[in-house]
C-alpha atoms as a PDB file:
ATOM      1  CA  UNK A   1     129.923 174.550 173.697  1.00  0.00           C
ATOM      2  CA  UNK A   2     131.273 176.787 170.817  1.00  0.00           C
ATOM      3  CA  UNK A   3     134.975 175.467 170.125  1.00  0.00           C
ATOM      4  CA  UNK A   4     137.685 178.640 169.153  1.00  0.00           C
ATOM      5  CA  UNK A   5     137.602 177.495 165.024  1.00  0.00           C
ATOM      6  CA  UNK A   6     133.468 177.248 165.251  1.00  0.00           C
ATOM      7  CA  UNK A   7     133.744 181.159 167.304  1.00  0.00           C
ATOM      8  CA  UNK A   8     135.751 182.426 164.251  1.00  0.00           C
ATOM      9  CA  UNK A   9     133.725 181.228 161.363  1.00  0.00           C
ATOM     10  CA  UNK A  10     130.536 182.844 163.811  1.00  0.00           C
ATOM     11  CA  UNK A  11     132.710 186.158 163.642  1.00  0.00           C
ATOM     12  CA  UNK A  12     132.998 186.136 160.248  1.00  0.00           C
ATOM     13  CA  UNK A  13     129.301 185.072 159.361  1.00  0.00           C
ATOM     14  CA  UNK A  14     127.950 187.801 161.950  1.00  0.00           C
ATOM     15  CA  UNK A  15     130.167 190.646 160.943  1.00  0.00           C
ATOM     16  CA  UNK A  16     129.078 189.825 156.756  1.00  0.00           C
ATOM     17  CA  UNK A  17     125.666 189.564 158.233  1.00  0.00           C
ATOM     18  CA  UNK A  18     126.197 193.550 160.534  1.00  0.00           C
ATOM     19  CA  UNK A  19     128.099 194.842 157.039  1.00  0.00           C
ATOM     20  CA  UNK A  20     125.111 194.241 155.319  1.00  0.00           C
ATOM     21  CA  UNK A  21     122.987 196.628 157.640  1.00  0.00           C
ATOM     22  CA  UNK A  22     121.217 193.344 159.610  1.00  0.00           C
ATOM     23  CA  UNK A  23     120.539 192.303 162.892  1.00  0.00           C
ATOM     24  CA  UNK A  24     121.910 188.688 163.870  1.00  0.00           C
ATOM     25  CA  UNK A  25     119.402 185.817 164.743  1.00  0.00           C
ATOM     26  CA  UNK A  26     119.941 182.679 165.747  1.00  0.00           C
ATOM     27  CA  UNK A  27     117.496 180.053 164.217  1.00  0.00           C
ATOM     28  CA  UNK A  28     117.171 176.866 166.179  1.00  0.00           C
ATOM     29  CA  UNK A  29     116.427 173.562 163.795  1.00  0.00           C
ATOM     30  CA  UNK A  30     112.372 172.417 164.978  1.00  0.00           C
ATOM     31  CA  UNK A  31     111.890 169.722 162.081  1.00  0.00           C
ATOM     32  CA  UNK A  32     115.297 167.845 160.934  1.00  0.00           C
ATOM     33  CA  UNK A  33     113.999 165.987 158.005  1.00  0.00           C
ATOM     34  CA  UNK A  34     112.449 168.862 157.016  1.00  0.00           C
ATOM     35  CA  UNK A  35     115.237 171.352 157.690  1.00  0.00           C
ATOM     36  CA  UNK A  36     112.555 173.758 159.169  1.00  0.00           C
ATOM     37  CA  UNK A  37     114.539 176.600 161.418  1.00  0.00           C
ATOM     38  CA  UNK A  38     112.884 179.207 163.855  1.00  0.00           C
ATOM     39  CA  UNK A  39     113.873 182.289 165.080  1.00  0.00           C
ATOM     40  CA  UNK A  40     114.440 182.403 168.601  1.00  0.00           C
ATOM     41  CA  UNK A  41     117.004 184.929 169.711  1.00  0.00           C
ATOM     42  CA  UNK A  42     117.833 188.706 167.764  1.00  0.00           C
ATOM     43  CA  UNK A  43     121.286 189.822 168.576  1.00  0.00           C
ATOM     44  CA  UNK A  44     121.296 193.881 169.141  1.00  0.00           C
ATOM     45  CA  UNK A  45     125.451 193.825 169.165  1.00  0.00           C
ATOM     46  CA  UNK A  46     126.975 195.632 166.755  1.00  0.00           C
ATOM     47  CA  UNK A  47     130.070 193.435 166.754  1.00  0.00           C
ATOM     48  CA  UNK A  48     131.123 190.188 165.532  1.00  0.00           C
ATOM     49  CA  UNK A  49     132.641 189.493 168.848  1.00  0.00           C
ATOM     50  CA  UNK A  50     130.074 190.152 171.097  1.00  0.00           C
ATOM     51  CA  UNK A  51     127.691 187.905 168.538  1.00  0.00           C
ATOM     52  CA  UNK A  52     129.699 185.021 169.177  1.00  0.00           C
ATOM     53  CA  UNK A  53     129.652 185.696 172.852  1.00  0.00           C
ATOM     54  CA  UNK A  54     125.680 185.524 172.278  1.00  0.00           C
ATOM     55  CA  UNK A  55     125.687 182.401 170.382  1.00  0.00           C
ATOM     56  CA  UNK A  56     127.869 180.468 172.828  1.00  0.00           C
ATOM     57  CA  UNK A  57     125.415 181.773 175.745  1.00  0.00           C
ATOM     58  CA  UNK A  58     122.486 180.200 173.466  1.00  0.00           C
ATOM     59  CA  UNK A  59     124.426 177.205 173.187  1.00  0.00           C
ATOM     60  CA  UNK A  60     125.243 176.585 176.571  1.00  0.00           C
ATOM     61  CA  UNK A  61     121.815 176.781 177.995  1.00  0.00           C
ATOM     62  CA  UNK A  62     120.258 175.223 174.369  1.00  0.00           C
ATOM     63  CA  UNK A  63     122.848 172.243 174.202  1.00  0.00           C
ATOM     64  CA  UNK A  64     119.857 169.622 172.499  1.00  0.00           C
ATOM     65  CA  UNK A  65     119.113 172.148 169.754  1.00  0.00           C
ATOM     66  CA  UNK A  66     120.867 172.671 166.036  1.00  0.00           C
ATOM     67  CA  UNK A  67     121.766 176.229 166.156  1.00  0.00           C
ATOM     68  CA  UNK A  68     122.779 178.298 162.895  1.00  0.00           C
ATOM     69  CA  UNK A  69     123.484 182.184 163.014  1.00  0.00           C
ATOM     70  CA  UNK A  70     121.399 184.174 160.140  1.00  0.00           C
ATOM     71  CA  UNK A  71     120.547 188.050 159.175  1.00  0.00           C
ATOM     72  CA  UNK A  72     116.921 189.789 159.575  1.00  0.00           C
ATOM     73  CA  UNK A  73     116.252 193.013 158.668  1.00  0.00           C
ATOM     74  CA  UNK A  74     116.901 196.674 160.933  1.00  0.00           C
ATOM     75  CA  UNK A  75     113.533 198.017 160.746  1.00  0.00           C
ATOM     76  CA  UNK A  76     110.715 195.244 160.742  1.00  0.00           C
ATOM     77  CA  UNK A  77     112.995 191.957 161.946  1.00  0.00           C
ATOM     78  CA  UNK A  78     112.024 190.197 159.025  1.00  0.00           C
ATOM     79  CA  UNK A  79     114.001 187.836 157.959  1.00  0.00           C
ATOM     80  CA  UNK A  80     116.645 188.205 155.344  1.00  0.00           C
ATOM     81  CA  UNK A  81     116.754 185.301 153.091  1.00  0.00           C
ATOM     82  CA  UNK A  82     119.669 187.101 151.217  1.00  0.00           C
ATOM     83  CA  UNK A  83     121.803 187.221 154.175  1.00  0.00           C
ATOM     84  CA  UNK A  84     124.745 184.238 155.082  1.00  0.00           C
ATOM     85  CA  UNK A  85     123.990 181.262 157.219  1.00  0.00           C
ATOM     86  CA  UNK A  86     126.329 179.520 159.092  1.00  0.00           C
ATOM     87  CA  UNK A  87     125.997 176.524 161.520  1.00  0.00           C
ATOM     88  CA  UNK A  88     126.690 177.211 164.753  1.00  0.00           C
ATOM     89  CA  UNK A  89     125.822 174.148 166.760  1.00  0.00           C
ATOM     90  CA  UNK A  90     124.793 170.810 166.032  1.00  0.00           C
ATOM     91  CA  UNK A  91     123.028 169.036 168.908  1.00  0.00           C
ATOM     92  CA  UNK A  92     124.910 165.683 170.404  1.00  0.00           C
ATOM     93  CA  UNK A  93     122.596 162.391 169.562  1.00  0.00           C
ATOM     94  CA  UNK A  94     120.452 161.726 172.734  1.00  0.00           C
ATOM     95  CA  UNK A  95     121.154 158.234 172.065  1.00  0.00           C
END
């Protein structure tokens, strides 16, 4: 679950992400040695709040999966390598 100081750092990220004319996308982590990420989930909100309320939905029903919030672009949902990152989950050890 998405604790109240990780929800306000995922405000911030997704509202620098919106101010820069993006769509929000969380990228899930498929290869952790190789720090591959894939796109799994485009946020159409126009607010950092309602992001965050995204990303803890994600979380809660993705619990095993490293989760980190990033930009893509309005038009072609590209991504934006330009855009901020920010970790938004980090998956509990199944051990």
């Amino acid at each position: 679950m998405v604790d109240s100081v990780e929800r306000t750092a995922i405000v911030v990220a997704a509202e620098e992400i919106l101010a820069a004319g993006l769509w929000c996308v969380v990228e899930v982590c498929v290869d952790i040695p190789g720090q591959v990420w894939d796109r799994r989930l485009v946020i159409f909100r126009d607010d950092g709040e309602g992001v965050a309320d995204a990303v803890a939905e994600w979380v809660a029903v993705t619990p095993r999966l490293d989760a980190r919030l990033a930009g893509c672009a309005r038009d072609s949902l590209h991504a934006a390598p330009a855009a901020p990152r920010r970790l938004c989950h980090l998956a509990r050890s199944c051990s």
